[in-house]
Protein backbone atom coordinates (compact mmCIF):
# COMPACT_ATOMS: atom_id res chain seq x y z
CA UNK A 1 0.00 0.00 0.00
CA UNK A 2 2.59 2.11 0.72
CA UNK A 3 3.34 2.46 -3.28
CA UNK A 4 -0.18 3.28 -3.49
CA UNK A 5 -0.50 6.39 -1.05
CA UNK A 6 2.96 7.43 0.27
CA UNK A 7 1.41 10.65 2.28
CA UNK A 8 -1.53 13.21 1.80
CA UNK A 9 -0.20 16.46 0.37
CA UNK A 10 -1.26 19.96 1.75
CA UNK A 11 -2.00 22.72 0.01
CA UNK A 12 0.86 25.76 0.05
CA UNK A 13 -1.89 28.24 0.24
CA UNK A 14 -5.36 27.98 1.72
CA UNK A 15 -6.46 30.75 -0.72
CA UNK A 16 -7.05 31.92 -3.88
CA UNK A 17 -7.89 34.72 -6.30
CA UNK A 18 -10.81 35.67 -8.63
CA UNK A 19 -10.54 38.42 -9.96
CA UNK A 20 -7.86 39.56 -8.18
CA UNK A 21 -10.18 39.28 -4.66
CA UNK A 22 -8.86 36.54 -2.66
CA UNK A 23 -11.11 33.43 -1.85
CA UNK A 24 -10.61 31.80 1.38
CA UNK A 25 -11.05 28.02 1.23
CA UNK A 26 -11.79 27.78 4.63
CA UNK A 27 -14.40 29.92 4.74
CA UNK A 28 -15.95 28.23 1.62
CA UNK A 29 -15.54 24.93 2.59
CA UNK A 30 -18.27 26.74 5.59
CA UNK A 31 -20.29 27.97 2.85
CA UNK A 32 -20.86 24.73 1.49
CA UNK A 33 -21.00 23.13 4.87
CA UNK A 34 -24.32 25.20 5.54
CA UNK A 35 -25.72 24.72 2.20
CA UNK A 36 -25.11 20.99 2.71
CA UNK A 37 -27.45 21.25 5.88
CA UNK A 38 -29.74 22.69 4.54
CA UNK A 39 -30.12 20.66 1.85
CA UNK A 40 -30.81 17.75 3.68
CA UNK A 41 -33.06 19.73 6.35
CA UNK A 42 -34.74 20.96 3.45
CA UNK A 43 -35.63 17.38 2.24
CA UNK A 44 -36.24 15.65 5.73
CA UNK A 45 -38.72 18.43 7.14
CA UNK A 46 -40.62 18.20 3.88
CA UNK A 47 -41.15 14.70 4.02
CA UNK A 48 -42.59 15.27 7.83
CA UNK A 49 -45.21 17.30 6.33
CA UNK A 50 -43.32 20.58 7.39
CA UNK A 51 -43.13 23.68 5.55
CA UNK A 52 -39.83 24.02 4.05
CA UNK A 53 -39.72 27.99 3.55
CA UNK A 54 -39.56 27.45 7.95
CA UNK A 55 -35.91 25.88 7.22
CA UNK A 56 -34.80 28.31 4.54
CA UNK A 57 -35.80 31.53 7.71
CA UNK A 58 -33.97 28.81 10.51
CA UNK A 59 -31.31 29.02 8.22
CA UNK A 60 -30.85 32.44 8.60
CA UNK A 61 -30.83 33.21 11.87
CA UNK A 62 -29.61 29.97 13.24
CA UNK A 63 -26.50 29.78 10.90
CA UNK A 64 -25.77 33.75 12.03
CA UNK A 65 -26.15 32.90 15.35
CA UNK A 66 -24.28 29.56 15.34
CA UNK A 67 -20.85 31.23 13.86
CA UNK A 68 -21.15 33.86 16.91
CA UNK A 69 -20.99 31.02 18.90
CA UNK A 70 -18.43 29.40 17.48
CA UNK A 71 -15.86 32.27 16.99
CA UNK A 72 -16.81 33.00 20.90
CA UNK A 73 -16.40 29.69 21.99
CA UNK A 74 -12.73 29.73 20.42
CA UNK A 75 -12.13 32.87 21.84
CA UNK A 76 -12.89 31.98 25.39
CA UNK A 77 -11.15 29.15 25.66
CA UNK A 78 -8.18 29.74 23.34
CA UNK A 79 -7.54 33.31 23.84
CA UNK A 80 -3.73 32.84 23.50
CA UNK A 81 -4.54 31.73 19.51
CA UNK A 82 -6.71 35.01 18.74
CA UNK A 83 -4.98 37.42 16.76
CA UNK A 84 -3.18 40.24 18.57
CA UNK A 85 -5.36 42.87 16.36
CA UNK A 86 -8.61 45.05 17.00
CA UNK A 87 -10.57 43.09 14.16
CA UNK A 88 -8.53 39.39 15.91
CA UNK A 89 -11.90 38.12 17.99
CA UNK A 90 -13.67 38.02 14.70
CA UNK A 91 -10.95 36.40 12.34
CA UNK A 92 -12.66 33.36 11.45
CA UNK A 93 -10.94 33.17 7.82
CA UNK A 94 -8.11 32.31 9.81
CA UNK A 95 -9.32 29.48 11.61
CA UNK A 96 -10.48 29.23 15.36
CA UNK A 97 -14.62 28.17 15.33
CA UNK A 98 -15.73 25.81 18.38
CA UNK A 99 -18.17 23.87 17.44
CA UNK A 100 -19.59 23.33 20.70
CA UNK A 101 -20.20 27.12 20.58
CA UNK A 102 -21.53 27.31 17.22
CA UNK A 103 -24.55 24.04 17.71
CA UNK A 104 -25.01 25.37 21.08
CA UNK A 105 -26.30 28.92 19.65
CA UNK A 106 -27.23 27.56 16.59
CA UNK A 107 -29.50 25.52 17.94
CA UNK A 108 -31.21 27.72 20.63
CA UNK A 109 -31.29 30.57 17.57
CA UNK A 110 -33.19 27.88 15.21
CA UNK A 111 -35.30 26.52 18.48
CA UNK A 112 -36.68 30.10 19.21
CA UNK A 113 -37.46 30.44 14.69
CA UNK A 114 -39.17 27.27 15.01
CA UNK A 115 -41.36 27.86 18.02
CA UNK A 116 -42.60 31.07 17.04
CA UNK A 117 -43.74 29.37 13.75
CA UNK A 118 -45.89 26.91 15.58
CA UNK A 119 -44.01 24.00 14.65
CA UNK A 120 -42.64 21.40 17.20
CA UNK A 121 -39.53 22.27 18.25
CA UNK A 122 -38.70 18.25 19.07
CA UNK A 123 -39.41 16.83 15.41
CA UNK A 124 -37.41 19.74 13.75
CA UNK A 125 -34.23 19.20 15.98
CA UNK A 126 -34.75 15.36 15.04
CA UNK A 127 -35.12 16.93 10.91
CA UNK A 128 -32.05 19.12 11.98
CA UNK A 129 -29.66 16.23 13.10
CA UNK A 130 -27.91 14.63 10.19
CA UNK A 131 -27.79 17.87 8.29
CA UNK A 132 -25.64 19.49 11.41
CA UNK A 133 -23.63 16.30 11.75
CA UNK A 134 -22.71 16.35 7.72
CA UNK A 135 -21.86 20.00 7.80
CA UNK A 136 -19.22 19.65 10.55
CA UNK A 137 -17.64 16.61 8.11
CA UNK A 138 -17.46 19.10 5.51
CA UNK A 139 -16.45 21.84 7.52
CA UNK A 140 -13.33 19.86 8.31
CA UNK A 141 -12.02 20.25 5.21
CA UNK A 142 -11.08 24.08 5.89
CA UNK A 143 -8.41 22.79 8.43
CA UNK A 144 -6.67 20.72 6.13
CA UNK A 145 -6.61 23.88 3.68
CA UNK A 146 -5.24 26.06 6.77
CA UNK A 147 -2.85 22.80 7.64
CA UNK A 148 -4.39 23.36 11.27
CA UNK A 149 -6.07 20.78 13.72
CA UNK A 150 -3.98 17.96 12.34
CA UNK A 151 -3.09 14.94 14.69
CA UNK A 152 0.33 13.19 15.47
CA UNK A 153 3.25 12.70 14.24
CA UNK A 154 2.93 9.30 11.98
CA UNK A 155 4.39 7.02 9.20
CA UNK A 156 1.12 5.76 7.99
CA UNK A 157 0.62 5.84 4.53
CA UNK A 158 -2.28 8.15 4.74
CA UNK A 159 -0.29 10.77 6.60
CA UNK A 160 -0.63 14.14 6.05
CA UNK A 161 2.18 16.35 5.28
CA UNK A 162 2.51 19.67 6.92
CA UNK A 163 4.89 22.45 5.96
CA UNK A 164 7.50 23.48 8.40
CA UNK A 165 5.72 27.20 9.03
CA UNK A 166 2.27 24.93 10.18
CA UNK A 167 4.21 22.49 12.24
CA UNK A 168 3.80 22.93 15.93
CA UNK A 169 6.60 23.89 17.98
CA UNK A 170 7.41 20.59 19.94
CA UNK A 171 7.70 18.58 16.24
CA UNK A 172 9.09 20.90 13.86
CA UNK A 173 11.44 18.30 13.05
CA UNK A 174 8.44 15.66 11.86
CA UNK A 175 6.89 15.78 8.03
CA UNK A 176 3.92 13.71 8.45
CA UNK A 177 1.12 13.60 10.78
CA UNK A 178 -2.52 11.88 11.42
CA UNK A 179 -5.20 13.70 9.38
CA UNK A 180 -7.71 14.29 11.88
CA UNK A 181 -9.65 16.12 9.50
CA UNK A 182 -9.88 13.36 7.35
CA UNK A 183 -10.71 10.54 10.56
CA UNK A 184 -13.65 13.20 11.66
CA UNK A 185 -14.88 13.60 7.26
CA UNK A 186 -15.40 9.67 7.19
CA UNK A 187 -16.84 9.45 10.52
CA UNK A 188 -19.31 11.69 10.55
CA UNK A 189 -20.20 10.65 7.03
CA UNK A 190 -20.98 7.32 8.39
CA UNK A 191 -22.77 8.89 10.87
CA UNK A 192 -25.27 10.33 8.94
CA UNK A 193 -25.79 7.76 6.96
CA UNK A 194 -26.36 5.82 10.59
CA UNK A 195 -28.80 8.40 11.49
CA UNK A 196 -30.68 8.59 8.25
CA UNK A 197 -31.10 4.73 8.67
CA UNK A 198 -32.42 4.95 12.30
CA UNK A 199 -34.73 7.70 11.95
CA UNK A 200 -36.24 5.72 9.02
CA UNK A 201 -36.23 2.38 10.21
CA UNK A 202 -36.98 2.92 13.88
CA UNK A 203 -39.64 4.73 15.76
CA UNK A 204 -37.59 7.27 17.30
CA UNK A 205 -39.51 9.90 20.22
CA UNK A 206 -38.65 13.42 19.18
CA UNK A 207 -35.56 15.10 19.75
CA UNK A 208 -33.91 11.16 20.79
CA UNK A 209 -32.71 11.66 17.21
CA UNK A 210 -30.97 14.78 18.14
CA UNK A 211 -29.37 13.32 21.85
CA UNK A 212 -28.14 10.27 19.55
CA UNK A 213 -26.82 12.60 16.56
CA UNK A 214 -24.65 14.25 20.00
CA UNK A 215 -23.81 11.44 21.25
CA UNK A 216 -22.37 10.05 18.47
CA UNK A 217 -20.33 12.56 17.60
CA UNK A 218 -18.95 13.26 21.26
CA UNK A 219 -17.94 9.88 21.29
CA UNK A 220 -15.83 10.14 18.01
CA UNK A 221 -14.39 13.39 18.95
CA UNK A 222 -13.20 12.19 22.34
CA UNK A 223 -10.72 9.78 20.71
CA UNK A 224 -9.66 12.45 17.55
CA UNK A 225 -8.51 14.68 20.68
CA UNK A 226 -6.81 12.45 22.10
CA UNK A 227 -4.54 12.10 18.28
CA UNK A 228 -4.37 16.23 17.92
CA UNK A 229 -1.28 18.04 18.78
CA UNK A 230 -2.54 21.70 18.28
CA UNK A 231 -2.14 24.27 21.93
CA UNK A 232 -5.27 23.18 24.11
CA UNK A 233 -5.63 24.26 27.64
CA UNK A 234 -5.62 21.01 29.64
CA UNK A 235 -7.46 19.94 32.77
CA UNK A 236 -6.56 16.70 34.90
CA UNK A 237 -4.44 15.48 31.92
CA UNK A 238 -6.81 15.92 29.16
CA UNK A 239 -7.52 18.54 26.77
CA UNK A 240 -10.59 20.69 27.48
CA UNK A 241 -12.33 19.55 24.60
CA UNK A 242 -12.13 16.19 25.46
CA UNK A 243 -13.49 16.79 28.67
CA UNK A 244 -16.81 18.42 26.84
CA UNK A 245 -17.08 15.21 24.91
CA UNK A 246 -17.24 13.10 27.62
CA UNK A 247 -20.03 15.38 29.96
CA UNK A 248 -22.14 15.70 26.68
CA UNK A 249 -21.89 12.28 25.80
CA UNK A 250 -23.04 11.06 29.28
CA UNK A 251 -25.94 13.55 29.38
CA UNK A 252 -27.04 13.16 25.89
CA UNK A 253 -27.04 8.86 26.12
CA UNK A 254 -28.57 8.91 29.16
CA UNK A 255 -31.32 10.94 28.03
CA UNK A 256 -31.77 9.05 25.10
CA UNK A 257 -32.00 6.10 26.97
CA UNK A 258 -34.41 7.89 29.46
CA UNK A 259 -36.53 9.50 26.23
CA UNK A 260 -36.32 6.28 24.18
CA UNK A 261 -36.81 3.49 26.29
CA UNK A 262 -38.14 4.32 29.88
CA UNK A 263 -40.17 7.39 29.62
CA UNK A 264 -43.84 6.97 30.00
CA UNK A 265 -46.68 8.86 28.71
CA UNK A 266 -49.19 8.91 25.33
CA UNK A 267 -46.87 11.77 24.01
CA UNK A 268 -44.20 13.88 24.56
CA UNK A 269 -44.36 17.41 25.87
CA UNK A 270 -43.60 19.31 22.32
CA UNK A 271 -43.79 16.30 19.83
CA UNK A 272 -46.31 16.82 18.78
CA UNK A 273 -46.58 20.81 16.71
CA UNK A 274 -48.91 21.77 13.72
CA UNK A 275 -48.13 18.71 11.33
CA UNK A 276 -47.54 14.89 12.48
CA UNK A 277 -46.38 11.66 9.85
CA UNK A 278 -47.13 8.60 11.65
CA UNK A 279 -43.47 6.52 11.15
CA UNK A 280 -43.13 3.37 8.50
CA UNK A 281 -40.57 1.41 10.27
CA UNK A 282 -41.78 -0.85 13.74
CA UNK A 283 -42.04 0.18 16.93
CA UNK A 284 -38.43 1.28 19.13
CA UNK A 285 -39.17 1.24 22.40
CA UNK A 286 -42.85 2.90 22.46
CA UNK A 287 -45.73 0.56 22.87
CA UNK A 288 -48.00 -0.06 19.47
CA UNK A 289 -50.86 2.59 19.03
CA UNK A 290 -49.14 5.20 21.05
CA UNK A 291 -48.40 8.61 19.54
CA UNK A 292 -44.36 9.49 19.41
């Protein structure tokens, strides 16, 4: 194999020029992370019987709201990486958005659109779910066009090659290192297509969707912290982000569990907004005849 893929390039620059105005591919590989969301929002809240002009106007406000988050989530907790510059807290095209900052908002922002509209809050944030989790997939791909976020040093085949000027201090002297942005790409990808399949197959109580879609993903970014090399404040020997992965993932399973599986009750508080579609697939957890 090794004849086959001897490392993953990098590109020199992470922009480039149309018309003499420079393009940042970071900040389109965001563009088209959103657009992918919305896309598949778009499609899954129509087939619920939902008005789709309600995702287009969650779009807008939840999108706005969710890269406040996420530049302020960076900026909190990695103000040493901000740049030293008036206009440096809002410097996304150079990297720095938490995610954890930017669903957080995001999601609240959209929440608030939603309920206003009359629409059930639950069943959209169960519509919402693999949309967010194939947008943050995508949006990896603007750290391997800032050569950022990247993992340990390795010999793997698949490495990834950094230059010297991306290289973090303590391994200046290595070439290669674990694409992290890659690992996350494929396994959120799966995840979707995970999610797709359960929400179809499975009679799922709105938002369990949504506290699976969170746990999945905290569990996947636990490990991928545990590969990246990039400046993290720490706390009891593990990066801070790893530590969010593992509170969310216990709260989100456990409710899930609770939701899914234990929770009694005809119907959920919220479930159940302006427009219903009784579920194809059998019964998960929630005895036959009773509404979801």
């Amino acid at each position: 194999m090794n004849f086959l893929l001897a490392s993953i390039p990098s590109p020199h620059s992470g922009v480039f020029h149309i018309l003499g105005r420079p393009i940042h591919l970071y900040g389109l590989m965001l563009l088209l992370a959103i657009v992918a969301c919305i896309w598949l929002t778009w499609v899954r809240w129509k087939r619920l019987g939902g008005d789709p002009d309600l995702v287009l106007r969650v779009a807008v406000w939840g999108v706005a709201a969710g890269i406040v988050g996420a530049r302020a989530y960076h900026d909190i907790t990695s103000w040493n990486e901000v740049p030293n510059h008036w206009w440096g807290a809002f410097a996304v095209w150079q990297g720095g958005l938490g995610v954890w900052g930017g669903i957080f908002l995001g999601c609240v922002v959209g929440a608030w659109i939603v309920h206003r509209a009359g629409a059930s809050v639950y069943l959209f944030m169960d519509a919402v779910a693999p949309g967010l989790l194939l947008a943050q997939g995508i949006g990896r791909w603007g750290n391997y066009f800032n050569q950022e976020l990247y993992g340990k040093p390795t010999s793997l085949p698949w490495g990834l090659k950094i230059d010297f000027e991306h290289r973090v201090p303590q391994y200046l002297g290595n070439t290669t290192f674990h694409p992290t942005f890659l690992y996350e790409f494929i396994y959120d990808s799966i995840g979707v297509g995970l999610l797709l399949f359960i929400g179809w197959r499975f009679r799922i109580r709105p938002p369990a969707l949504f506290a699976l879609y969170v746990s999945y993903y905290c569990f996947g970014r636990f490990f991928e912290e545990l590969l990246r090399v990039d400046p993290s404040h720490h706390f009891l020997g593990l990066r801070i982000n790893a530590w969010v992965s593992i509170v969310l993932f216990v709260l989100s399973t456990a409710f899930f569990i609770w939701w899914q599986f234990i929770r009694g009750g005809e119907e959920a508080p919220g479930d159940v907004g302006r427009r219903r579609v009784e579920p194809t697939g059998p019964a998960m957890a929630v005895p036959k005849g009773r509404v979801r």
